[in-house]
N, C-alpha and C. Protein backbone atom coordinates (compact mmCIF):
# COMPACT_ATOMS: atom_id res chain seq x y z
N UNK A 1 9.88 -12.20 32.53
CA UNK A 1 10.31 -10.82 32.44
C UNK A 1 9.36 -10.07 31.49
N UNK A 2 8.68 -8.74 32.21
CA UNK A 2 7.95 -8.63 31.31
C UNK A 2 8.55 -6.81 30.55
N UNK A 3 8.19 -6.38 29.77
CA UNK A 3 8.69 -5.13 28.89
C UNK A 3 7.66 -4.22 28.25
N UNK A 4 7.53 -3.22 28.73
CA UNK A 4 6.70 -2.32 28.30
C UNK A 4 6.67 -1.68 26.41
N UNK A 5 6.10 -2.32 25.80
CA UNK A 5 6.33 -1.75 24.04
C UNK A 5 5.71 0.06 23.94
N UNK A 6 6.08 0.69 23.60
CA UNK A 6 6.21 1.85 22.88
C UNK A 6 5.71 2.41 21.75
N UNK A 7 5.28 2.60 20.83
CA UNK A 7 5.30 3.22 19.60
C UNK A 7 7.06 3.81 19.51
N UNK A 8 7.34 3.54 18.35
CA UNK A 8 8.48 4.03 18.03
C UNK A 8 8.33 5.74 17.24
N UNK A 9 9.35 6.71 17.37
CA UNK A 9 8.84 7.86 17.04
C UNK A 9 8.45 7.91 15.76
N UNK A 10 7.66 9.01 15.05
CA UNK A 10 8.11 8.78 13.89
C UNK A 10 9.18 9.66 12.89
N UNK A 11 10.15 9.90 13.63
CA UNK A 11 10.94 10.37 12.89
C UNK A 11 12.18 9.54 12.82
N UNK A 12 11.60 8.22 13.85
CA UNK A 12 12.91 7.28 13.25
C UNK A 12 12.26 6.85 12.12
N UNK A 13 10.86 6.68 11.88
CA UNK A 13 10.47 6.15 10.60
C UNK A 13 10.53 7.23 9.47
N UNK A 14 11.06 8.15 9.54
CA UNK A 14 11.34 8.92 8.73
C UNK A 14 12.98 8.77 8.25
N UNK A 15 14.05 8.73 9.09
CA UNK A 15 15.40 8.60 9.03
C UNK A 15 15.79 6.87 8.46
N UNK A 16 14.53 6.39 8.83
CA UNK A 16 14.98 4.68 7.85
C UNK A 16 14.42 4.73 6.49
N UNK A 17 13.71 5.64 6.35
CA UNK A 17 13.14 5.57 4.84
C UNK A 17 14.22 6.39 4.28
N UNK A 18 14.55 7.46 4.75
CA UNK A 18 15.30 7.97 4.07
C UNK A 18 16.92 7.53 4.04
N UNK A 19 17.43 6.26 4.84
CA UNK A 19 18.44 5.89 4.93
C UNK A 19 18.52 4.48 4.03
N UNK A 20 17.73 3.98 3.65
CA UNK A 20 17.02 2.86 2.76
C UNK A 20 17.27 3.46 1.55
N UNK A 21 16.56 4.71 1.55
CA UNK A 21 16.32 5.74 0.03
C UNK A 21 18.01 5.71 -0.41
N UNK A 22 19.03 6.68 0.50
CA UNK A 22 20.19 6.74 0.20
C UNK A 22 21.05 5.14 0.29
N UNK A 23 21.13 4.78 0.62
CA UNK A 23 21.11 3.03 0.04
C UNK A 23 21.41 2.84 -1.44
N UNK A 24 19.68 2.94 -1.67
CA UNK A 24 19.16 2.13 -3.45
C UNK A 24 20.12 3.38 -4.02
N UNK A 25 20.16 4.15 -3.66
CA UNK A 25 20.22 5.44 -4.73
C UNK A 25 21.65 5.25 -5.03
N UNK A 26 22.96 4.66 -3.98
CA UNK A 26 24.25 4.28 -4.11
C UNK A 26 24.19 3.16 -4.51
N UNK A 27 23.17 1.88 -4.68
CA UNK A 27 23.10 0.70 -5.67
C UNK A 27 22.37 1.14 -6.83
N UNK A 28 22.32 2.29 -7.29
CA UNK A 28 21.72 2.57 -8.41
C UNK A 28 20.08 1.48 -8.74
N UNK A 29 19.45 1.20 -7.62
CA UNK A 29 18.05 0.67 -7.32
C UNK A 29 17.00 1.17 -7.55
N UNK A 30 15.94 1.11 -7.98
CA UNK A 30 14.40 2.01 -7.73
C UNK A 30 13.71 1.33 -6.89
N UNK A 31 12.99 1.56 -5.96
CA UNK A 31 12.17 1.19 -4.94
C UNK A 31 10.58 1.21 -5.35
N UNK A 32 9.84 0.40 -5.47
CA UNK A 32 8.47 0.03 -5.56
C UNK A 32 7.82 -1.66 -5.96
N UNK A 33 6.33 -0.91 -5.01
CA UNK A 33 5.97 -2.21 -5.20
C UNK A 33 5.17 -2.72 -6.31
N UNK A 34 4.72 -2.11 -6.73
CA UNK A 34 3.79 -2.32 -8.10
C UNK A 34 4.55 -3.47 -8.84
N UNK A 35 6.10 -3.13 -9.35
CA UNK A 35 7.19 -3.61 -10.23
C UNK A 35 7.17 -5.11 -9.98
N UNK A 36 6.98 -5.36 -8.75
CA UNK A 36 6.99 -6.86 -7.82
C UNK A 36 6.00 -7.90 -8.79
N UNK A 37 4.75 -6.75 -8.63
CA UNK A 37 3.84 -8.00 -9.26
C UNK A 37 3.63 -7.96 -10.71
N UNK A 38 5.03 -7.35 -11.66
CA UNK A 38 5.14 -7.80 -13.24
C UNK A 38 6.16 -8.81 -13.00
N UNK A 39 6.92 -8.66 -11.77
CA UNK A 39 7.85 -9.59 -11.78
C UNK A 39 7.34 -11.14 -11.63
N UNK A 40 5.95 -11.64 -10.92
CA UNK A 40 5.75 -12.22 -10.09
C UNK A 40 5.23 -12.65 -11.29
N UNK A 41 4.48 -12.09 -11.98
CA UNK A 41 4.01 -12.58 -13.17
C UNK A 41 4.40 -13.10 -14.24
N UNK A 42 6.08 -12.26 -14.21
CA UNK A 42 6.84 -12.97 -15.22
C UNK A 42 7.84 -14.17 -14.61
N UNK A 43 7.68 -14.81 -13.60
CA UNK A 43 8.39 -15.65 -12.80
C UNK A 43 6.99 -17.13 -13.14
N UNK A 44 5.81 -16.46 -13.28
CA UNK A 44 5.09 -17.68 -13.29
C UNK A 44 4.24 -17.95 -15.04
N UNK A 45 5.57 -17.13 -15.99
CA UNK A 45 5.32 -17.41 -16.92
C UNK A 45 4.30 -16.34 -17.86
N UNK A 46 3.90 -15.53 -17.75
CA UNK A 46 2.85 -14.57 -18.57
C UNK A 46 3.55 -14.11 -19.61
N UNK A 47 5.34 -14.08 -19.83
CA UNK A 47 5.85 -13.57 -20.73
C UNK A 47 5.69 -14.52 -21.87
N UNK A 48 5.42 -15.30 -21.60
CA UNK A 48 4.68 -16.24 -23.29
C UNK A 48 3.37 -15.92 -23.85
N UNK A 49 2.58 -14.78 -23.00
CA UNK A 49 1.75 -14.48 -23.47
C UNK A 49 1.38 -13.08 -23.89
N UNK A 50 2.29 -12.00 -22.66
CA UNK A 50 1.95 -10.90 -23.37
C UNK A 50 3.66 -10.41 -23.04
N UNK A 51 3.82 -9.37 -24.44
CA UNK A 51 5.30 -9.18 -24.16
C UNK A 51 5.49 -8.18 -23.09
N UNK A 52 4.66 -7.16 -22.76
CA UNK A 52 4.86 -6.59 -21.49
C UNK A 52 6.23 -7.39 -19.93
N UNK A 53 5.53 -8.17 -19.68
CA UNK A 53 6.33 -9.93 -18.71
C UNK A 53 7.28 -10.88 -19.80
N UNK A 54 7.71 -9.97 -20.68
CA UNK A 54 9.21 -10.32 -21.23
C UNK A 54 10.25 -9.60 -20.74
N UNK A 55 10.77 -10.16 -19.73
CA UNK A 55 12.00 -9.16 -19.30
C UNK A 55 13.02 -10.11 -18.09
N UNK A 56 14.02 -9.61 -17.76
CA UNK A 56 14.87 -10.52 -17.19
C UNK A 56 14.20 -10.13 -15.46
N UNK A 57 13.50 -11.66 -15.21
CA UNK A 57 13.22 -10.94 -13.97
C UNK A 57 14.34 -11.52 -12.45
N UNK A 58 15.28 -11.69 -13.15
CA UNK A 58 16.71 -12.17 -12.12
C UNK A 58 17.01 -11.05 -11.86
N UNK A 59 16.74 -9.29 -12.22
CA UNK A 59 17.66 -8.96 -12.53
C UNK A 59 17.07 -7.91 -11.52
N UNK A 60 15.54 -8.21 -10.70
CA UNK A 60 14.23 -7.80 -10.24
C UNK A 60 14.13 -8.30 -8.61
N UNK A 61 14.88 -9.83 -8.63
CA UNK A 61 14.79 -10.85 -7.46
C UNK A 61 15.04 -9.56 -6.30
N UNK A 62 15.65 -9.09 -6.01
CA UNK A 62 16.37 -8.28 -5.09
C UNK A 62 15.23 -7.16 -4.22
N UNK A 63 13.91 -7.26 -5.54
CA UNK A 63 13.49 -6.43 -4.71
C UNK A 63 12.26 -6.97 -4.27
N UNK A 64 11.81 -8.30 -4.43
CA UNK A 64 11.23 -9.36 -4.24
C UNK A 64 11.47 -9.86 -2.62
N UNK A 65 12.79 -9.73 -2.36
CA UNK A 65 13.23 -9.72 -1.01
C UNK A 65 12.33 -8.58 -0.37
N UNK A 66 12.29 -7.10 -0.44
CA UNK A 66 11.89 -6.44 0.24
C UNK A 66 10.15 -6.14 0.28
N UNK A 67 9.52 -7.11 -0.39
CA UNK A 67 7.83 -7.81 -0.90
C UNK A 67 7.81 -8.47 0.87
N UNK A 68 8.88 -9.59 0.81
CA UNK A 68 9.09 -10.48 1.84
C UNK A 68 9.18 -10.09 2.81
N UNK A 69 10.00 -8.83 2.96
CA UNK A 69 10.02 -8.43 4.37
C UNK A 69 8.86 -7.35 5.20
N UNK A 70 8.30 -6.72 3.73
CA UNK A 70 7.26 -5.99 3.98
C UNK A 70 6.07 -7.05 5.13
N UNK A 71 5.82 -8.27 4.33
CA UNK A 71 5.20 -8.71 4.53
C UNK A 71 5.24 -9.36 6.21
N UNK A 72 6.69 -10.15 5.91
CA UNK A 72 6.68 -10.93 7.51
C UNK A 72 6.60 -9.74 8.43
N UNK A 73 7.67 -8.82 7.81
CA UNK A 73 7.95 -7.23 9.05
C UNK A 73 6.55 -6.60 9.24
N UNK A 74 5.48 -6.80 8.68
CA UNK A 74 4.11 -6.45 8.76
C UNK A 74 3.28 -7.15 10.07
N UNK A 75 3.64 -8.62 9.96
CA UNK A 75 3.18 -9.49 10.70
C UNK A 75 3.77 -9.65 11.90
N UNK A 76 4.78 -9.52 12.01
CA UNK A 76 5.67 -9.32 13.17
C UNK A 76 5.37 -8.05 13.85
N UNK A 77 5.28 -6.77 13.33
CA UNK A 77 5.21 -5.94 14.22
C UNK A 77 3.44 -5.55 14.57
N UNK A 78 2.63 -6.12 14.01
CA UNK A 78 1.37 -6.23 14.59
C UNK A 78 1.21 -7.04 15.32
N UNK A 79 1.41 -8.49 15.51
CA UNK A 79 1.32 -9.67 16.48
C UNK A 79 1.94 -9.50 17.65
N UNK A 80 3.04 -8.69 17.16
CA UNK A 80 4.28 -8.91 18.65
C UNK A 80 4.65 -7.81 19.02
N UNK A 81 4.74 -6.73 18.36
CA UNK A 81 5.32 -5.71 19.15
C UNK A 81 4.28 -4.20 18.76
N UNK A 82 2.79 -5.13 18.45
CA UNK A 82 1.19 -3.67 18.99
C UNK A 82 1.00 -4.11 20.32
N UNK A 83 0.77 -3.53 21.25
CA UNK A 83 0.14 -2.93 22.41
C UNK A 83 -1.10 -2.54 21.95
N UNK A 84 -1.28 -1.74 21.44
CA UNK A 84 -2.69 -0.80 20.94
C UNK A 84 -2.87 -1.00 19.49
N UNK A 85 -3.90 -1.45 19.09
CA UNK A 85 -3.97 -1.47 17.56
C UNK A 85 -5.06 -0.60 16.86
N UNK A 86 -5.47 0.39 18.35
CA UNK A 86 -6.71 1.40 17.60
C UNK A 86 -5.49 2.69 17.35
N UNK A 87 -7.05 3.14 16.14
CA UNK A 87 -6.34 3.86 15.70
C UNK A 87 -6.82 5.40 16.04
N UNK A 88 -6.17 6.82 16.62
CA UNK A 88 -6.91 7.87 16.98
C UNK A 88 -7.28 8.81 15.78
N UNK A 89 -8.07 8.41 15.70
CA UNK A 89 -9.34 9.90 14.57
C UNK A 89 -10.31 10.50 15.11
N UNK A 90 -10.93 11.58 14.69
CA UNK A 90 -11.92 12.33 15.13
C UNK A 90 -13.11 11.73 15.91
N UNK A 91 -13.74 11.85 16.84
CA UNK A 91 -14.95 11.66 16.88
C UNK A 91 -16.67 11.65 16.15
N UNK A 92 -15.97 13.19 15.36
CA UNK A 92 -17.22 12.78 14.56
C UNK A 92 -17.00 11.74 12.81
N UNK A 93 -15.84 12.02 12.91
CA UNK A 93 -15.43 11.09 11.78
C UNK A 93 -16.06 9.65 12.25
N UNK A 94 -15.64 9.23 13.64
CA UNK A 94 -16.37 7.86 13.95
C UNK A 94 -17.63 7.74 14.10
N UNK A 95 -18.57 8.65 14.33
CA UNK A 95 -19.66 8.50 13.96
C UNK A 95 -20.47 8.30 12.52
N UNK A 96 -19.58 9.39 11.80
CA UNK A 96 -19.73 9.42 10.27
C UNK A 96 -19.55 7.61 9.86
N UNK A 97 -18.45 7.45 10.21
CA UNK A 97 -18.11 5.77 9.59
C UNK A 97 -19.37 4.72 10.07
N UNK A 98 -19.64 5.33 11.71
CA UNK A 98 -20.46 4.18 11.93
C UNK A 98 -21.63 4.14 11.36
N UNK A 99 -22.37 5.52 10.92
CA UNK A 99 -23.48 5.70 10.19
C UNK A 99 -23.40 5.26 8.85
N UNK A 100 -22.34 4.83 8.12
CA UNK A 100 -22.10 4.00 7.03
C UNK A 100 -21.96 2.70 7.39
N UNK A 101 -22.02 2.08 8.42
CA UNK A 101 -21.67 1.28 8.61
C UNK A 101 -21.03 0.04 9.19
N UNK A 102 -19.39 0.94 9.22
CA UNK A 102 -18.62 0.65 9.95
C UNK A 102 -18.67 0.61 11.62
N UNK A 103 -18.38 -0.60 12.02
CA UNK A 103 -18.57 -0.59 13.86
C UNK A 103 -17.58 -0.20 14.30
N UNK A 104 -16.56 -0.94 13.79
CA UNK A 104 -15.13 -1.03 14.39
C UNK A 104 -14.28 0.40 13.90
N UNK A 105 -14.89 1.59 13.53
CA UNK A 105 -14.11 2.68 13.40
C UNK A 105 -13.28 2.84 14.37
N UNK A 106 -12.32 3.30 14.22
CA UNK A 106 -11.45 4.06 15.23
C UNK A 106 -10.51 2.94 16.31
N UNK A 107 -11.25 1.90 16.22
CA UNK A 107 -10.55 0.21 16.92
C UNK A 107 -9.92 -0.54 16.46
N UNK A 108 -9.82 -0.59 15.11
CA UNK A 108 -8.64 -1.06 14.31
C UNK A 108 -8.34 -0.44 12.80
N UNK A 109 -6.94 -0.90 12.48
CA UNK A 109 -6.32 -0.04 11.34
C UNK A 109 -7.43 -0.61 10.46
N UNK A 110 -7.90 -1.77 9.81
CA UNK A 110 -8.76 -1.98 9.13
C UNK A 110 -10.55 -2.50 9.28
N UNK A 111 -11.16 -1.82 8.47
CA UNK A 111 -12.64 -2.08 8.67
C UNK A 111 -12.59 -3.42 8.76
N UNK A 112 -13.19 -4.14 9.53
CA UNK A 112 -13.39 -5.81 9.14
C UNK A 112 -14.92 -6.23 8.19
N UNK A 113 -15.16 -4.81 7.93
CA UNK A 113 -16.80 -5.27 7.12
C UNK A 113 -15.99 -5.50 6.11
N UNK A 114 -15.09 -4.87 5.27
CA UNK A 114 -14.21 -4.74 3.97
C UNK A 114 -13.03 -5.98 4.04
N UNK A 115 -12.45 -6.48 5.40
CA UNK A 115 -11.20 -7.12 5.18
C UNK A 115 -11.22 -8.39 5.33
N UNK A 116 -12.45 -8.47 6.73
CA UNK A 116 -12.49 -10.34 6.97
C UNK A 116 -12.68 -11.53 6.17
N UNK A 117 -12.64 -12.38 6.21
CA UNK A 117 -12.98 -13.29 5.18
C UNK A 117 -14.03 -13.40 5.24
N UNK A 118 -15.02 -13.19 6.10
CA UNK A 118 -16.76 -13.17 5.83
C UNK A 118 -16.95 -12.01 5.09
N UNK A 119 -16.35 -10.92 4.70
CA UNK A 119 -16.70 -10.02 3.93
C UNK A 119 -16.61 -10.39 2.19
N UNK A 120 -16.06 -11.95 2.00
CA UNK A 120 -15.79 -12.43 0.48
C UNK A 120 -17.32 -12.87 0.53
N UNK A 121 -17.82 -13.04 1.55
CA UNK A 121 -19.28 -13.82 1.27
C UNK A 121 -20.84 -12.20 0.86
N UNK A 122 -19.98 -11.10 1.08
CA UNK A 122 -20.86 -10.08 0.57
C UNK A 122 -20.46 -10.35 -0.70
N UNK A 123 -21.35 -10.10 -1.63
CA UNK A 123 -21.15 -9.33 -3.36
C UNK A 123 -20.61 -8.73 -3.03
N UNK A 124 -21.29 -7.23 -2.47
CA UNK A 124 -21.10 -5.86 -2.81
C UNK A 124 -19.51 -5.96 -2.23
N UNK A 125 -19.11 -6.34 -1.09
CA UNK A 125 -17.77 -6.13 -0.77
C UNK A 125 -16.84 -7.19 -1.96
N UNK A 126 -17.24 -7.66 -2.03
CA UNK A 126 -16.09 -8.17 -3.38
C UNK A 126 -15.95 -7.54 -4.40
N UNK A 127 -17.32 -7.26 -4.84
CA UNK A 127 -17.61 -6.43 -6.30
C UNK A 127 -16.72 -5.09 -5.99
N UNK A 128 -16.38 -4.53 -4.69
CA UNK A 128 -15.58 -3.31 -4.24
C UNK A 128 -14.59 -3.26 -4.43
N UNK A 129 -13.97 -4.78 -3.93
CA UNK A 129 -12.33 -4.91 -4.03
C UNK A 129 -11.51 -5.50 -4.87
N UNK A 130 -12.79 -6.12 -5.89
CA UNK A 130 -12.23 -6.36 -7.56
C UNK A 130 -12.05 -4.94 -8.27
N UNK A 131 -12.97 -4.34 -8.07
CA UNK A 131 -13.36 -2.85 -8.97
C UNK A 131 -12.24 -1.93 -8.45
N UNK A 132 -11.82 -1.95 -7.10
CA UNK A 132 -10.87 -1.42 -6.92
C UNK A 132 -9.27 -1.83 -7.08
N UNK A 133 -9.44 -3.02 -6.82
CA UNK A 133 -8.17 -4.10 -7.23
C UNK A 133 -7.99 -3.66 -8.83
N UNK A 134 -8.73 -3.44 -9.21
CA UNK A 134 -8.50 -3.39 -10.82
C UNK A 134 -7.95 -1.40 -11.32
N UNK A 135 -8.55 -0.77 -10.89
CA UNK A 135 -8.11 0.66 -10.57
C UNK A 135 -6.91 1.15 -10.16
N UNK A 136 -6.58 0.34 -8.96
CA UNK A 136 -5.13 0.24 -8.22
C UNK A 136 -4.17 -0.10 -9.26
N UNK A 137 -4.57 -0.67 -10.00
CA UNK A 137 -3.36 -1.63 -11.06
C UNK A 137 -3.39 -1.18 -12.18
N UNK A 138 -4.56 -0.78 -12.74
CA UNK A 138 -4.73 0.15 -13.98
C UNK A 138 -3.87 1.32 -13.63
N UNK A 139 -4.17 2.34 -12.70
CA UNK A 139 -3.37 3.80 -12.62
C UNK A 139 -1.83 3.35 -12.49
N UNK A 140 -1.16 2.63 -11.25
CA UNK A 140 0.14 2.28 -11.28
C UNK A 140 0.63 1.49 -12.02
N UNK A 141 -0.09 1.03 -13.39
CA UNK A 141 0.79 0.69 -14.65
C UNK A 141 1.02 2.27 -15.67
N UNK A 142 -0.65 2.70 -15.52
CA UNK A 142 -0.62 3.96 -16.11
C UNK A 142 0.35 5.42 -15.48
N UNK A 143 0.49 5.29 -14.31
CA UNK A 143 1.65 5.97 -13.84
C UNK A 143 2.64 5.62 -13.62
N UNK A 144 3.03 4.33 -14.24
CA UNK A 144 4.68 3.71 -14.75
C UNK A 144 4.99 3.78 -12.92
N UNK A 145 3.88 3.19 -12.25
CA UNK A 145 4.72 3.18 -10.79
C UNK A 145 3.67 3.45 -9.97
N UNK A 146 4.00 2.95 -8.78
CA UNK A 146 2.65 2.94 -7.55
C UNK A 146 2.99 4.00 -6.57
N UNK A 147 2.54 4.42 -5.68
CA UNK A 147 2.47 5.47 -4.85
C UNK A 147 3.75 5.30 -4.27
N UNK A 148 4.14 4.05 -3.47
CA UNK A 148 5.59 4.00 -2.79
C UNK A 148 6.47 4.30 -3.83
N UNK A 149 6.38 3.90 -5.33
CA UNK A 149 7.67 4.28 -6.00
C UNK A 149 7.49 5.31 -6.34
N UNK A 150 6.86 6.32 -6.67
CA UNK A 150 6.74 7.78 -6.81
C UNK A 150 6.95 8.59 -5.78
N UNK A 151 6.18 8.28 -4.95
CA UNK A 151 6.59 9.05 -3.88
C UNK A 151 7.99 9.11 -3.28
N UNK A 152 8.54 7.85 -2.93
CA UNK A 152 9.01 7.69 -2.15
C UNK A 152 10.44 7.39 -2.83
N UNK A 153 10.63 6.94 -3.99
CA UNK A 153 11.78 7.00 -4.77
C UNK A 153 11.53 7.94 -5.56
N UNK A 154 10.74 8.17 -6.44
CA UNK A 154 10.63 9.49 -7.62
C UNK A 154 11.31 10.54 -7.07
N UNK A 155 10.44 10.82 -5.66
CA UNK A 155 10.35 12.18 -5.48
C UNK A 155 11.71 12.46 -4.71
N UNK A 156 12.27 11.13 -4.24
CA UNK A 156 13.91 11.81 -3.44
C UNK A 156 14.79 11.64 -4.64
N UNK A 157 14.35 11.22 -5.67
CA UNK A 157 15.59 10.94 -7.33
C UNK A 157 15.25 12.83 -8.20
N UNK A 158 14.08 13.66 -7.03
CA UNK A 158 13.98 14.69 -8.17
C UNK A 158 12.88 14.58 -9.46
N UNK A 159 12.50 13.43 -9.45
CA UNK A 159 11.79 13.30 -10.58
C UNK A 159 10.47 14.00 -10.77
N UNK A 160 10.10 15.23 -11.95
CA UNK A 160 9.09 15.56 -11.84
C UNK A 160 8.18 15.03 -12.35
N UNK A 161 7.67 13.56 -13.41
CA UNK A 161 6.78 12.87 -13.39
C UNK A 161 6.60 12.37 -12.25
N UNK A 162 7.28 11.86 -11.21
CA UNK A 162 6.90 10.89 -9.90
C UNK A 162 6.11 12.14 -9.37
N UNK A 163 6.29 13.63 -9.33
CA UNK A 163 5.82 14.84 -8.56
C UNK A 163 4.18 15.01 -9.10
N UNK A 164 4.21 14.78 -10.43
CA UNK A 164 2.62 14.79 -10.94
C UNK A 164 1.83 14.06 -10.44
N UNK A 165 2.55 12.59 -11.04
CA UNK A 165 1.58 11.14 -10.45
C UNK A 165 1.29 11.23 -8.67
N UNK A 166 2.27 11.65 -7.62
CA UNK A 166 1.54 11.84 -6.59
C UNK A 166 0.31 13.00 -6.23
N UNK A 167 0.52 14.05 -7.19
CA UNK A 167 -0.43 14.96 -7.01
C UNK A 167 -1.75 13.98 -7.77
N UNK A 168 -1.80 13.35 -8.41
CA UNK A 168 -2.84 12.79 -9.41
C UNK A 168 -2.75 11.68 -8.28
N UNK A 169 -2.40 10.77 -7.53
CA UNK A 169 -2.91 10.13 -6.74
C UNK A 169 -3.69 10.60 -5.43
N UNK A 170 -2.80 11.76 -4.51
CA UNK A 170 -3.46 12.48 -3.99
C UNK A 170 -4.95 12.88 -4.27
N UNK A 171 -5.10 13.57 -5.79
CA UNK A 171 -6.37 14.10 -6.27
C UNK A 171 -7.55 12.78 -5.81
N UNK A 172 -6.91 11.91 -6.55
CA UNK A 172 -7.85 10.39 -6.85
C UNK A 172 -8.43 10.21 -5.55
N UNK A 173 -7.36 10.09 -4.43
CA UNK A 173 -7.84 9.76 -3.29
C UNK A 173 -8.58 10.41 -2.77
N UNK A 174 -8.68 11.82 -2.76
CA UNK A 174 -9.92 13.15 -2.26
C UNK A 174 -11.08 12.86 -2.56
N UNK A 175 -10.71 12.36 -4.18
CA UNK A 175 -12.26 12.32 -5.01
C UNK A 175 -12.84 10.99 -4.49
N UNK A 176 -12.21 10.26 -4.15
CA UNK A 176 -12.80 8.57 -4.02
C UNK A 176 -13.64 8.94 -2.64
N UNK A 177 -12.92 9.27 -1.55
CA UNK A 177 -13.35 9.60 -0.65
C UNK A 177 -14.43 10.53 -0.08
N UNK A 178 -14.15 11.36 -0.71
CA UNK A 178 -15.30 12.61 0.00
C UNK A 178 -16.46 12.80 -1.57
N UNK A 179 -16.43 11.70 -2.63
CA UNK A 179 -17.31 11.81 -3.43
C UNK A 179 -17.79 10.87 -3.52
N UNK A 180 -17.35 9.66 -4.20
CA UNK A 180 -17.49 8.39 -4.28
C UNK A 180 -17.63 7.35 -3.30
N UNK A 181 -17.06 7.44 -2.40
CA UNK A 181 -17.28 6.84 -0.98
C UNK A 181 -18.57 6.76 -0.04
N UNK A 182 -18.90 7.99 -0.16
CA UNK A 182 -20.54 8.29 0.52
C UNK A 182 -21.78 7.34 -0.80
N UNK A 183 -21.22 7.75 -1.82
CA UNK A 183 -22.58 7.13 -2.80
C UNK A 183 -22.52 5.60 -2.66
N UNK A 184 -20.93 4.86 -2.77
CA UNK A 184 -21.03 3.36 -2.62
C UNK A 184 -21.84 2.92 -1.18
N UNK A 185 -21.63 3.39 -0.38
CA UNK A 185 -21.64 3.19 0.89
C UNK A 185 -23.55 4.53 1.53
């Protein structure tokens, strides 16, 4: 029996975020992922070393679950229920990418020069995704929270720090991109 898959709209993916949101908000919850990996850290012990990963992280498990589901629910709905895994952008944007580089613009959600495991055997692509790995984690400690928890909990709790930090992530991302991006590349 065979079944034709769909894209689902996205305004059901709008009505589950926001039905998730009203959820945590009646378990008195905050939603993000950043939080995961002080937890993860203090589960494998770092709180003997810096007091930051001193904290009860039983109390954290709960949202460790939704790490898990990100993850399998990631894998699951790319393996089994994509049909199409390109992605539609501009034309000249795909030229732009390919003149940097990139082949696979516009054919899949991620570059494979940047993601494959032959890309650990470039420097320069490692030296990219340490330097950026390290940026990512610097700002969402420094903004007490990562883009999903600001955005996406801050900003339905009202909060006007979560309202800054996305404008200051927003900014970051303009600048990385249309400044910094062309010079690495």
């Amino acid at each position: 029996m065979e079944f034709i898959l769909q894209s689902w709209p996205w305004y059901f993916s709008g009505f589950m975020i926001a039905f998730v949101m009203f959820l945590l908000l009646m378990l008195d919850k905050k939603l993000g992922m950043s939080s995961n990996l002080r937890t993860l850290c203090t589960i494998c012990g770092a709180g003997k070393k810096v007091s930051f990963f001193s904290f009860d992280w039983k109390a954290q498990k709960w949202n460790l679950i939704v790490v898990f589901g990100v993850i399998v629910g990631g894998y699951i709905a790319y393996n089994f229920l994509s049909i199409n895994t390109s992605v539609s952008i501009n034309t000249e944007t795909i030229q732009y990418l390919n003149a940097l580089g990139f082949k696979n613009a516009g054919k899949s959600f991620l570059p494979e020069e940047l993601f494959e495991i032959s890309a650990l055997s470039n420097f320069k692509s490692v030296l990219i995704l340490v330097i950026g790995g390290f940026l990512v984690g610097f700002g969402a400690r420094y903004a007490g929270g990562c883009t999903s928890g600001h955005a996406i909990s801050g900003l339905s709790n009202l909060q006007f720090p979560s309202l800054i930090a996305v404008i200051g992530f927003f900014l970051g991302g303009l600048f990385m991109i249309h400044i910094l991006f062309p010079l690495i590349f």
